[in-house]
C-alpha atoms as a PDB file:
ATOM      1  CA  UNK A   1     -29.904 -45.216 -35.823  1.00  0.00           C
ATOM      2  CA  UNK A   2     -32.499 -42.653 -34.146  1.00  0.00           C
ATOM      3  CA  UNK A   3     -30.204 -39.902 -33.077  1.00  0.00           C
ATOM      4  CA  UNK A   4     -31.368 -37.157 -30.635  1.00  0.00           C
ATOM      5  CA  UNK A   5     -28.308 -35.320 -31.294  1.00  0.00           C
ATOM      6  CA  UNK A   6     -29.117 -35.467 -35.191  1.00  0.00           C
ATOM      7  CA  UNK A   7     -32.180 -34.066 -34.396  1.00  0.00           C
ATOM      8  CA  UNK A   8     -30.630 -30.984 -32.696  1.00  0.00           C
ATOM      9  CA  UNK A   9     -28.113 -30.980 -35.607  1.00  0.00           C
ATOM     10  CA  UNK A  10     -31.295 -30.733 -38.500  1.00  0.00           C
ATOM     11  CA  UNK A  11     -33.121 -28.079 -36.383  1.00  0.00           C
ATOM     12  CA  UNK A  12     -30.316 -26.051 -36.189  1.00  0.00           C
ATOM     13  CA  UNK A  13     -29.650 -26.307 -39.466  1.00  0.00           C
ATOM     14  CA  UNK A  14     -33.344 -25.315 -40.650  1.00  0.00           C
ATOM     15  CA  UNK A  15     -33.261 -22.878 -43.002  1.00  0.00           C
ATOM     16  CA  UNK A  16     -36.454 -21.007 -41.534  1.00  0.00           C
ATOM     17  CA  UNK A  17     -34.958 -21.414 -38.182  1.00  0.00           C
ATOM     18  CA  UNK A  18     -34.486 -17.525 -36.525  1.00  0.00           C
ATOM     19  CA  UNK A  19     -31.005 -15.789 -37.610  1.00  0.00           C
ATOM     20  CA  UNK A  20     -28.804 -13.232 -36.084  1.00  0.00           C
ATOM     21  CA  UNK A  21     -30.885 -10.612 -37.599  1.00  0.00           C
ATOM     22  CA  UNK A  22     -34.091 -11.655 -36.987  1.00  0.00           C
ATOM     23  CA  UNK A  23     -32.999 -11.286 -32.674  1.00  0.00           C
ATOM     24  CA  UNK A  24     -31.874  -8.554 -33.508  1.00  0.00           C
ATOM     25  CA  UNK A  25     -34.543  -6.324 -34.996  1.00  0.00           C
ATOM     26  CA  UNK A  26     -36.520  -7.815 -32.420  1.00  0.00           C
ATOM     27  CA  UNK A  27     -34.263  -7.448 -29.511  1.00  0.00           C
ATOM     28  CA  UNK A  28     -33.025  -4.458 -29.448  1.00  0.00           C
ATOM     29  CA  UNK A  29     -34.676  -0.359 -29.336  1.00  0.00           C
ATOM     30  CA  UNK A  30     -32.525   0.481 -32.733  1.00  0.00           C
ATOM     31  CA  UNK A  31     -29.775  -1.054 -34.467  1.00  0.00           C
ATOM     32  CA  UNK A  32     -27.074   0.909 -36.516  1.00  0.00           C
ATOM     33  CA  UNK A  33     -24.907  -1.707 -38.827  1.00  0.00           C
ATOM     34  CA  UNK A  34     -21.153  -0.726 -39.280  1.00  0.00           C
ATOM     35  CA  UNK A  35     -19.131  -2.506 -42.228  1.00  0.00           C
ATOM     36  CA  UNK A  36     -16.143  -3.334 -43.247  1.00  0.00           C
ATOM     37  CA  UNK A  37     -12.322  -4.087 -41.884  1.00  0.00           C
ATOM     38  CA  UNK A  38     -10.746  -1.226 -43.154  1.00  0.00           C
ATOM     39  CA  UNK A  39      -7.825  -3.439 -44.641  1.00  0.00           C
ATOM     40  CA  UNK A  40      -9.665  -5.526 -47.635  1.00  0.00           C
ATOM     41  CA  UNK A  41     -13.439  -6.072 -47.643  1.00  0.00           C
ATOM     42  CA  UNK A  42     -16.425  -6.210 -45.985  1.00  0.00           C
ATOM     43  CA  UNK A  43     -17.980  -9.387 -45.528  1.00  0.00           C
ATOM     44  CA  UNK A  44     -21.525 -10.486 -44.709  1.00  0.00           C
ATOM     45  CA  UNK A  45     -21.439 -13.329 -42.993  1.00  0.00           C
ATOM     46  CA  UNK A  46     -20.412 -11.373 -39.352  1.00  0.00           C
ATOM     47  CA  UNK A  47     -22.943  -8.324 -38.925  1.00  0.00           C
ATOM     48  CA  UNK A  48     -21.443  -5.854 -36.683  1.00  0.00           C
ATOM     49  CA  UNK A  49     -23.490  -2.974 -35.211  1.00  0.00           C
ATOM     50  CA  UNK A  50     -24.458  -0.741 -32.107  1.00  0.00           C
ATOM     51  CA  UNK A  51     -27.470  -1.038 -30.495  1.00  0.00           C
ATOM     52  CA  UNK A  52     -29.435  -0.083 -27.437  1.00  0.00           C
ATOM     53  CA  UNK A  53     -31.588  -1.796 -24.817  1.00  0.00           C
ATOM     54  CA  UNK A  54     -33.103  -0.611 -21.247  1.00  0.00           C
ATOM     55  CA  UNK A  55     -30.877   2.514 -21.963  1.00  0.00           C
ATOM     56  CA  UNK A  56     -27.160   0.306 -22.278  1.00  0.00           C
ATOM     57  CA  UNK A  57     -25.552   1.000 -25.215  1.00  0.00           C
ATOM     58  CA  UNK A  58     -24.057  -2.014 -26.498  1.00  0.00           C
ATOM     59  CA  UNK A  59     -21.797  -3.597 -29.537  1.00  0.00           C
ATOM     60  CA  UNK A  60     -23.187  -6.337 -31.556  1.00  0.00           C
ATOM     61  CA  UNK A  61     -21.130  -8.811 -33.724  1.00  0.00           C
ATOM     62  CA  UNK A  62     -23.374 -11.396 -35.348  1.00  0.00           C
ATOM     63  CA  UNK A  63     -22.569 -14.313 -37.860  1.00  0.00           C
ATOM     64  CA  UNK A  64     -25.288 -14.548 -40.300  1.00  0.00           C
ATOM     65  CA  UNK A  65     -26.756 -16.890 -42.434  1.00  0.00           C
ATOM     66  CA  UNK A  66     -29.221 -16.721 -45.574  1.00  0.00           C
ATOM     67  CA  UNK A  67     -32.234 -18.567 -46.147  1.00  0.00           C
ATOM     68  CA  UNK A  68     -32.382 -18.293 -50.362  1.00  0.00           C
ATOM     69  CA  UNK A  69     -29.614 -18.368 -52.663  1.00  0.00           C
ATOM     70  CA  UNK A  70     -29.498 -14.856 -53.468  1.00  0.00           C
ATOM     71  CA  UNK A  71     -28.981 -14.310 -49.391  1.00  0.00           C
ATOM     72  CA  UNK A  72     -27.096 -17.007 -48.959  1.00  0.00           C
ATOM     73  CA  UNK A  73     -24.102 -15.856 -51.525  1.00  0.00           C
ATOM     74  CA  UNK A  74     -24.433 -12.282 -49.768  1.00  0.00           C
ATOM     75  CA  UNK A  75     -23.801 -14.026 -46.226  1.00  0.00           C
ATOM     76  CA  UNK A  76     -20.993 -16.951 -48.009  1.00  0.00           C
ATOM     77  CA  UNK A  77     -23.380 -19.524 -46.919  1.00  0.00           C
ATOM     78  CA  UNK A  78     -22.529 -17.955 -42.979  1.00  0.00           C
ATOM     79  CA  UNK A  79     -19.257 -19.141 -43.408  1.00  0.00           C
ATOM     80  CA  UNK A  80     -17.066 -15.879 -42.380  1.00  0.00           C
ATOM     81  CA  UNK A  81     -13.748 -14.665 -44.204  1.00  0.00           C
ATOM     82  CA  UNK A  82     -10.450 -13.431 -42.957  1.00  0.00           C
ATOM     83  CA  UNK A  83     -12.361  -9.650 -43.539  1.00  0.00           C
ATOM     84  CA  UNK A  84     -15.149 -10.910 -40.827  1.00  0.00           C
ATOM     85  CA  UNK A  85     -13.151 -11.661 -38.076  1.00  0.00           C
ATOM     86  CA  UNK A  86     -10.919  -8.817 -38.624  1.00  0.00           C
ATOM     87  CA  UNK A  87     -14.262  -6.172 -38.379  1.00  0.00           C
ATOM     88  CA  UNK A  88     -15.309  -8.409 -35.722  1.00  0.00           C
ATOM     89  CA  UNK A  89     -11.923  -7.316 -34.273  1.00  0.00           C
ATOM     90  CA  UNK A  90     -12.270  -3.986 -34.891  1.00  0.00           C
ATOM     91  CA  UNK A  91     -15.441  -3.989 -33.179  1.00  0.00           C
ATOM     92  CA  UNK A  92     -14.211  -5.790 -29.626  1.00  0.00           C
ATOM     93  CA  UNK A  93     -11.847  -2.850 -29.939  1.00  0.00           C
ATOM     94  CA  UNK A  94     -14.270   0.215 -30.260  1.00  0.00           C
ATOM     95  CA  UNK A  95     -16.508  -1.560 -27.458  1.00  0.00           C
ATOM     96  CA  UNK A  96     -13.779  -1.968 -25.203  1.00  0.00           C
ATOM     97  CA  UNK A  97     -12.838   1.997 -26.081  1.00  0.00           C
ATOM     98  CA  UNK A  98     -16.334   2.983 -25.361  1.00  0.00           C
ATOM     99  CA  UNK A  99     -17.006   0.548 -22.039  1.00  0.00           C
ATOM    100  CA  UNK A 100     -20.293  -0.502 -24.540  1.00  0.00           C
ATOM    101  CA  UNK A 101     -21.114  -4.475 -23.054  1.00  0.00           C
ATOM    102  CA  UNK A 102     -20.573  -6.865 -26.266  1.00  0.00           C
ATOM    103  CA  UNK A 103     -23.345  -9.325 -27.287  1.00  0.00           C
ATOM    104  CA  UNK A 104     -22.409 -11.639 -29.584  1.00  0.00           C
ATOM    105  CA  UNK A 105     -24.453 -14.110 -31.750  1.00  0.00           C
ATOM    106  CA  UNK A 106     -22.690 -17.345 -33.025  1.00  0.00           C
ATOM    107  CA  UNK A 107     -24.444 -19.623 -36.116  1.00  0.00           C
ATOM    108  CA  UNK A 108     -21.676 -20.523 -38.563  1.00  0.00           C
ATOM    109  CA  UNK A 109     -20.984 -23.892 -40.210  1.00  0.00           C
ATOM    110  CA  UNK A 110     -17.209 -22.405 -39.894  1.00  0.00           C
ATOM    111  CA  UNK A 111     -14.882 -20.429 -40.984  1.00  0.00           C
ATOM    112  CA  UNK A 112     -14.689 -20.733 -44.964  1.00  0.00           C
ATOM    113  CA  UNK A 113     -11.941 -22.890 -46.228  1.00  0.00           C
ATOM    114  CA  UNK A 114     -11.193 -21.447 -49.523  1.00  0.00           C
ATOM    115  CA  UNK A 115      -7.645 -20.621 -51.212  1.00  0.00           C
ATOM    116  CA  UNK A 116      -8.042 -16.891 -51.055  1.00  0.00           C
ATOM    117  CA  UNK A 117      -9.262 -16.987 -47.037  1.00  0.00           C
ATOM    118  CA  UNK A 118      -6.198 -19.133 -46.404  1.00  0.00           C
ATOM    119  CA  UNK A 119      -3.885 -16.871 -48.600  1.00  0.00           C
ATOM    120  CA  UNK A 120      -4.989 -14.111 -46.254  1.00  0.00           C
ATOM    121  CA  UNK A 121      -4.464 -15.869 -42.996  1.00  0.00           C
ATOM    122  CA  UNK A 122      -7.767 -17.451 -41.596  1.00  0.00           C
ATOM    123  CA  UNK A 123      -6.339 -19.300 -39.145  1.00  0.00           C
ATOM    124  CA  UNK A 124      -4.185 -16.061 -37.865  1.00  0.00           C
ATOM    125  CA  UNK A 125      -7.016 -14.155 -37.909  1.00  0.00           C
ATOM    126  CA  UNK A 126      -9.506 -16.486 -36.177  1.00  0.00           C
ATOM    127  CA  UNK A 127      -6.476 -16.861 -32.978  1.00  0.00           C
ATOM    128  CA  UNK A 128      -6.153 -12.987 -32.874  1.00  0.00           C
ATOM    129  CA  UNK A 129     -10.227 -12.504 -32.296  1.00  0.00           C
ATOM    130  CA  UNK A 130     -10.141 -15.490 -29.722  1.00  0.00           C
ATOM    131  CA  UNK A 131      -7.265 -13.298 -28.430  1.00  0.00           C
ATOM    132  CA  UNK A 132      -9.051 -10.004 -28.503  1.00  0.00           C
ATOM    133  CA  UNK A 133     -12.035 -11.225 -27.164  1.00  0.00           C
ATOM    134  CA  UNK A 134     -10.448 -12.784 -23.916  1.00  0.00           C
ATOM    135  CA  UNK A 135      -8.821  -9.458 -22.954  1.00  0.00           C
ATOM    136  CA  UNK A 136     -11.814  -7.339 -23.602  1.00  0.00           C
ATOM    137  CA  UNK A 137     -11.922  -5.185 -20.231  1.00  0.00           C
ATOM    138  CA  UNK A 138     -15.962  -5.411 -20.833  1.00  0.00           C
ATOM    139  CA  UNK A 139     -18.823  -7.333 -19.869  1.00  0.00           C
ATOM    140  CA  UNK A 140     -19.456 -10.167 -23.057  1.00  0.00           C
ATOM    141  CA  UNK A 141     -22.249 -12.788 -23.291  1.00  0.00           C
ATOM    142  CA  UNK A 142     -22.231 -14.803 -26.052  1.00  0.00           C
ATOM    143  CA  UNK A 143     -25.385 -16.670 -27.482  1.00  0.00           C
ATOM    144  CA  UNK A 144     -25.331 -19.802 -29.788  1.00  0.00           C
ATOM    145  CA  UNK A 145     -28.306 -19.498 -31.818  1.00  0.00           C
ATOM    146  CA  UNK A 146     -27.850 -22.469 -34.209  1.00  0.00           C
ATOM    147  CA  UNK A 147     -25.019 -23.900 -35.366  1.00  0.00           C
ATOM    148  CA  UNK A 148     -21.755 -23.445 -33.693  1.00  0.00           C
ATOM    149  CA  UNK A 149     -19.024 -25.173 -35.174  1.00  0.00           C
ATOM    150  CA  UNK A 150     -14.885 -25.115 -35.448  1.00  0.00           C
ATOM    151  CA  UNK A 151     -12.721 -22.163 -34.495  1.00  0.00           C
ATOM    152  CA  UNK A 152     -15.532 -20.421 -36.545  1.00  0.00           C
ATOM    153  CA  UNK A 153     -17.438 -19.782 -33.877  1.00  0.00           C
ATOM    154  CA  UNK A 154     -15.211 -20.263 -31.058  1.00  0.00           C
ATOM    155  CA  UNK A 155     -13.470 -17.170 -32.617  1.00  0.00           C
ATOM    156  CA  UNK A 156     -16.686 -14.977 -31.146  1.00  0.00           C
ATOM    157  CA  UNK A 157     -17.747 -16.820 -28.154  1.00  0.00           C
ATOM    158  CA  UNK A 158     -14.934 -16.540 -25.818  1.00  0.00           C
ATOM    159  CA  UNK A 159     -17.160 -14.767 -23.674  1.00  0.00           C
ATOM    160  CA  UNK A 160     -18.178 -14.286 -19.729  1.00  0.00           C
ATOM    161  CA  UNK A 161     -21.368 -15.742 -20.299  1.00  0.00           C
ATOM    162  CA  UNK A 162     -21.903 -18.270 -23.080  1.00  0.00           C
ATOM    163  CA  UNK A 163     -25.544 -19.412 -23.561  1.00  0.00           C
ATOM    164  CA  UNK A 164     -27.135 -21.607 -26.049  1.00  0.00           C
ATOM    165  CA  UNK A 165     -30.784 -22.002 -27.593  1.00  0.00           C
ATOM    166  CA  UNK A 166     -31.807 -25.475 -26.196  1.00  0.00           C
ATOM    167  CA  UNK A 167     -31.862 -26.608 -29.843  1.00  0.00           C
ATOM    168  CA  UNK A 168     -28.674 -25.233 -30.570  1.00  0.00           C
ATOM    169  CA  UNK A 169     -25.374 -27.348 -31.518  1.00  0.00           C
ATOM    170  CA  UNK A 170     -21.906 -26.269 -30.636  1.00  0.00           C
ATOM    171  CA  UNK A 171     -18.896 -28.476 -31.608  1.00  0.00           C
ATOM    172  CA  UNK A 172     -15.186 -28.757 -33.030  1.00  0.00           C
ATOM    173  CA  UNK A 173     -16.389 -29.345 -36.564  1.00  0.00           C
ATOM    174  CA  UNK A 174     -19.715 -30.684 -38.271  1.00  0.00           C
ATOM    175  CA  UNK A 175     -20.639 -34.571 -37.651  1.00  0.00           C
ATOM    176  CA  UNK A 176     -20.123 -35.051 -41.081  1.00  0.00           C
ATOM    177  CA  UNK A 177     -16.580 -33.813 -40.692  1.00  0.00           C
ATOM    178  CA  UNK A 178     -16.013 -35.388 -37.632  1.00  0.00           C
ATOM    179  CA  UNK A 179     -17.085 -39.313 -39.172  1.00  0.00           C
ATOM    180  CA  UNK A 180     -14.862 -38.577 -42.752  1.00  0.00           C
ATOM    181  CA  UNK A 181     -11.876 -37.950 -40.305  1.00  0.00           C
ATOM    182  CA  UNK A 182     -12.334 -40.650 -37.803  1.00  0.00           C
ATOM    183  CA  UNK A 183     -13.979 -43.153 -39.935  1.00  0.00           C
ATOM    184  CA  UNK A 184     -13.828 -42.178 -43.401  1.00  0.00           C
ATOM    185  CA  UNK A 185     -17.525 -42.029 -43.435  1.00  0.00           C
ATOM    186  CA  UNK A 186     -19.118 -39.335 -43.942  1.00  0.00           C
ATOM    187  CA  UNK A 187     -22.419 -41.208 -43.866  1.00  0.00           C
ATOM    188  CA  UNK A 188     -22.060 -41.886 -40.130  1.00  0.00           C
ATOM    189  CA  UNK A 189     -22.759 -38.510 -38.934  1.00  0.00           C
ATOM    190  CA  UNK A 190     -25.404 -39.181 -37.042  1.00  0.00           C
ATOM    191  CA  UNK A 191     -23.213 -41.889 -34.788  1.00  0.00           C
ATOM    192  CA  UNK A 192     -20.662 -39.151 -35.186  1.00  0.00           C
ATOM    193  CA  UNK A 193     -23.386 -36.273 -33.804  1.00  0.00           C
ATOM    194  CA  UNK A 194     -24.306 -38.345 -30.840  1.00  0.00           C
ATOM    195  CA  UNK A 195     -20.081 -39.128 -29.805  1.00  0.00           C
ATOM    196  CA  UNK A 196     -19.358 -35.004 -30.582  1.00  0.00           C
ATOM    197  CA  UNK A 197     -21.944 -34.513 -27.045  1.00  0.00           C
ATOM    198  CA  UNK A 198     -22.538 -31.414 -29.227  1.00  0.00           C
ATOM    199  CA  UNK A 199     -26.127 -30.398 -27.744  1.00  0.00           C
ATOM    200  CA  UNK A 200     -26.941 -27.563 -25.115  1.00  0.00           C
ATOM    201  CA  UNK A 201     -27.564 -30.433 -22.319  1.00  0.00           C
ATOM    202  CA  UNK A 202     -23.718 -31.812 -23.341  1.00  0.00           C
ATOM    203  CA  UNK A 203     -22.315 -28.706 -22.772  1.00  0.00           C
ATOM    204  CA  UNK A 204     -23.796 -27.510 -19.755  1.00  0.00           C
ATOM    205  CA  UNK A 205     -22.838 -30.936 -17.890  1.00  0.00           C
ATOM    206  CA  UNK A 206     -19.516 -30.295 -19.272  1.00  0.00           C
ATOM    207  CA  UNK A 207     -19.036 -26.507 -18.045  1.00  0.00           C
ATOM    208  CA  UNK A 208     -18.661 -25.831 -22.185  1.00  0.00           C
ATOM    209  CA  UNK A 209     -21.635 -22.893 -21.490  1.00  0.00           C
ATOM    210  CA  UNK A 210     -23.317 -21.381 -18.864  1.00  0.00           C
ATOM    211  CA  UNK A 211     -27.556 -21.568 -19.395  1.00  0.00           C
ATOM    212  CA  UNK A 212     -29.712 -23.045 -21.690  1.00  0.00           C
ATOM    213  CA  UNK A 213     -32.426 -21.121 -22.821  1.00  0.00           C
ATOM    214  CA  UNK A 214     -35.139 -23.310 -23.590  1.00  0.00           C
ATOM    215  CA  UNK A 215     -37.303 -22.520 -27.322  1.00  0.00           C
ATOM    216  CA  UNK A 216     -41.124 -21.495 -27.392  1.00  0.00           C
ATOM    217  CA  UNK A 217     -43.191 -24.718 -28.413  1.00  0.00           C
ATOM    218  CA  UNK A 218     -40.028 -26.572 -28.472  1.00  0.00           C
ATOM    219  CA  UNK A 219     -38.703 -24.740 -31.750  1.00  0.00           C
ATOM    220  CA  UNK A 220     -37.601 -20.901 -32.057  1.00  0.00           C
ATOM    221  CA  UNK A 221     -39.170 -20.652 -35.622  1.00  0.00           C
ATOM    222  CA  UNK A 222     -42.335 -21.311 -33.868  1.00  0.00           C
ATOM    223  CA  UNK A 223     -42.722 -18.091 -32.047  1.00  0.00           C
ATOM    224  CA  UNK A 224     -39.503 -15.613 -33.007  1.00  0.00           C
ATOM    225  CA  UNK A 225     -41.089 -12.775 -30.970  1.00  0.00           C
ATOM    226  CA  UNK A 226     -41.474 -14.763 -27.640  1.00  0.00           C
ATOM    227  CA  UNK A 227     -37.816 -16.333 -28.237  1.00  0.00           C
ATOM    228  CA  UNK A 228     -36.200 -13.069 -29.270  1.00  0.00           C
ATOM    229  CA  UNK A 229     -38.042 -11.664 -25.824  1.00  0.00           C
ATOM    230  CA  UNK A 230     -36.284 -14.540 -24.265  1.00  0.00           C
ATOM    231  CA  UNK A 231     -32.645 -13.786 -24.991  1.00  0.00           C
ATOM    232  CA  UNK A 232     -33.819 -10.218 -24.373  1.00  0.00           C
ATOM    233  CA  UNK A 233     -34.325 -10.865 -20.575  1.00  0.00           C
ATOM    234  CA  UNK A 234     -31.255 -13.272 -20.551  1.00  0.00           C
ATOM    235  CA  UNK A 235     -29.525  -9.823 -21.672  1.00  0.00           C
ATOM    236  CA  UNK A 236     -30.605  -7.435 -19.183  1.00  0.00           C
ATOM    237  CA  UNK A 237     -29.888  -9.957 -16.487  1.00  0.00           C
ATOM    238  CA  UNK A 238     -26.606 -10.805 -17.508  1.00  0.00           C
ATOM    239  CA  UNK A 239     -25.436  -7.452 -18.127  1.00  0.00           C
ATOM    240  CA  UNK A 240     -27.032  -6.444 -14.826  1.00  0.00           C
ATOM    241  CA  UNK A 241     -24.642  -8.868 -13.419  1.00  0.00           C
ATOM    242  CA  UNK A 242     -21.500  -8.003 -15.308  1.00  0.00           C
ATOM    243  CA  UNK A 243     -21.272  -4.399 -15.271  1.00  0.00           C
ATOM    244  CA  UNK A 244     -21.226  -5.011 -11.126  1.00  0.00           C
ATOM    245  CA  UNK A 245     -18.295  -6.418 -11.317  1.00  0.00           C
ATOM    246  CA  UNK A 246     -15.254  -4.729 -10.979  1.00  0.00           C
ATOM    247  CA  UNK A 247     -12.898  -4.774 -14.179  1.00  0.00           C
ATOM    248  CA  UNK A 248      -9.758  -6.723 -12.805  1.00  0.00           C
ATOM    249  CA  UNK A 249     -12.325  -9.753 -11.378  1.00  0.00           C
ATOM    250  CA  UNK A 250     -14.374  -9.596 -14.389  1.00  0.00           C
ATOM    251  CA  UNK A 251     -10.467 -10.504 -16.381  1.00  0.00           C
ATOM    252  CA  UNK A 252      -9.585 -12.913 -13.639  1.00  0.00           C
ATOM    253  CA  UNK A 253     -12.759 -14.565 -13.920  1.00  0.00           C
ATOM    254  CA  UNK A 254     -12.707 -15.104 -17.657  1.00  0.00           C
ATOM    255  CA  UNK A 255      -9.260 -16.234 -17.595  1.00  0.00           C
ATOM    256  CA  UNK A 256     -10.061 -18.902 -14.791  1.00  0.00           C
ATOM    257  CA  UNK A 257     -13.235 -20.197 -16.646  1.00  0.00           C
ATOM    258  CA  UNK A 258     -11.188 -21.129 -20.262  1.00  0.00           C
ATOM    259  CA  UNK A 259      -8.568 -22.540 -17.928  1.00  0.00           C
ATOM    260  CA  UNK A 260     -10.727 -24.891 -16.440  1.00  0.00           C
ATOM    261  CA  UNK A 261     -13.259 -25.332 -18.881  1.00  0.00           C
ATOM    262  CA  UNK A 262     -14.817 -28.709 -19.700  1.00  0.00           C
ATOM    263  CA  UNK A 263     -13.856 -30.507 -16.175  1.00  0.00           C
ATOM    264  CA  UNK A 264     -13.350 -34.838 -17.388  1.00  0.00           C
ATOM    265  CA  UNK A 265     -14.476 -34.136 -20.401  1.00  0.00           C
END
């Protein structure tokens, strides 16, 4: 089966595709990373920092990936911990204290599963960031960068604006997942990846995000400067937009948006 959504699914998943980090040294005039959740651990697989661009100060929470073993057990694979999401909380927090705009960067396979994560309330911990996030009384724009998958991700993208990478994917779990549950097969994901309507193009249609940003020579790890320059116009327009709007519209906006989201779908 030729599968254009597998395709999106494998270029997300390239390990030489752009990371977090990689738009954001490129982004932004200076970055300053902050760790840890105060409570446990810190955890690599959310970055969280302050940054500035055309003079905004702004808060940055970013899930991150490795590309080599030794980076990918610093990052757990990009899969975050209960200690992620509760720095990530801490940081929608400060932001809103500090009326900084949030910018968040989403590329997670999902939260990780393991016994201790669980033991410590993952799934708590992932609804209180959805539920920090939606009250934030700040502009947010959320980008999905790669992958996007399960309340993972969701936990960092309930955001004003929500844009994805045209080769981006952004779903309720991996196809994989999705085929051993329905089907109990893994081996049709790629059936599984096409039913999910997890691409940019999906979404849109489907009111899931609001842009598509489309990739330099039809891949981001073709030209990272031009794509990080990109999302760094995206930024300055949508902030530009936000930070017009008056506090109590910007709420009832966001709050309208989730409540409608995804139309027939």
């Amino acid at each position: 089966m030729d599968s254009n959504a597998w395709k999106k699914v494998e270029i997300a998943r390239d390990k030489d595709r752009p990371t977090a980090l990689d738009y954001i040294e490129n982004i932004f005039d200076d970055f300053i990373e902050l760790h840890g959740d105060r409570d446990f651990a810190e955890d690599g697989a959310i970055v969280c920092g302050i940054a500035t661009l055309n003079g905004i100060n702004y808060t940055i929470i970013a899930e991150q990936k490795g590309r080599d073993t030794k980076e990918n057990i610093k990052r757990n694979f990009g899969m975050p911990n209960p200690e992620s999401y509760k720095k990530a909380i801490r940081f929608m927090k400060q932001s809103e204290k500090f009326k900084r705009p949030l910018i968040t960067f989403i590329d997670t396979k999902g939260a990780y599963p393991g016994i201790g994560a669980e033991e410590r309330g993952q799934g708590q911990v992932i609804a209180k960031c959805i539920e920090t996030m939606s009250s934030l009384k700040i502009p947010t724009i959320s980008y999905v960068i790669g992958e996007g998958s399960s309340g993972g991700a969701l936990a960092i993208g309930v955001a004003d604006r929500v844009v994805m990478l045209e080769n981006a994917i952004y779903s309720i779990l991996s196809p994989e997942g999705y085929a051993s549950i329905l089907w109990k097969d893994s081996s049709r994901k790629q059936e599984a990846a096409e039913k999910m309507k997890l691409t940019a193009h999906d979404l849109l249609k489907f009111n899931v995000i609001d842009e598509i940003l489309k990739e330099p020579d039809g891949n981001a790890k073709n030209n990272v400067i031009e794509m990080s320059n990109i999302i760094k116009e995206n930024i300055i327009k949508n902030t530009n937009n936000l930070i017009k709007t008056k506090q109590k519209e910007l709420l009832e906006n966001r709050y309208n948006k989730y409540r409608k989201m995804g139309g027939d779908y």
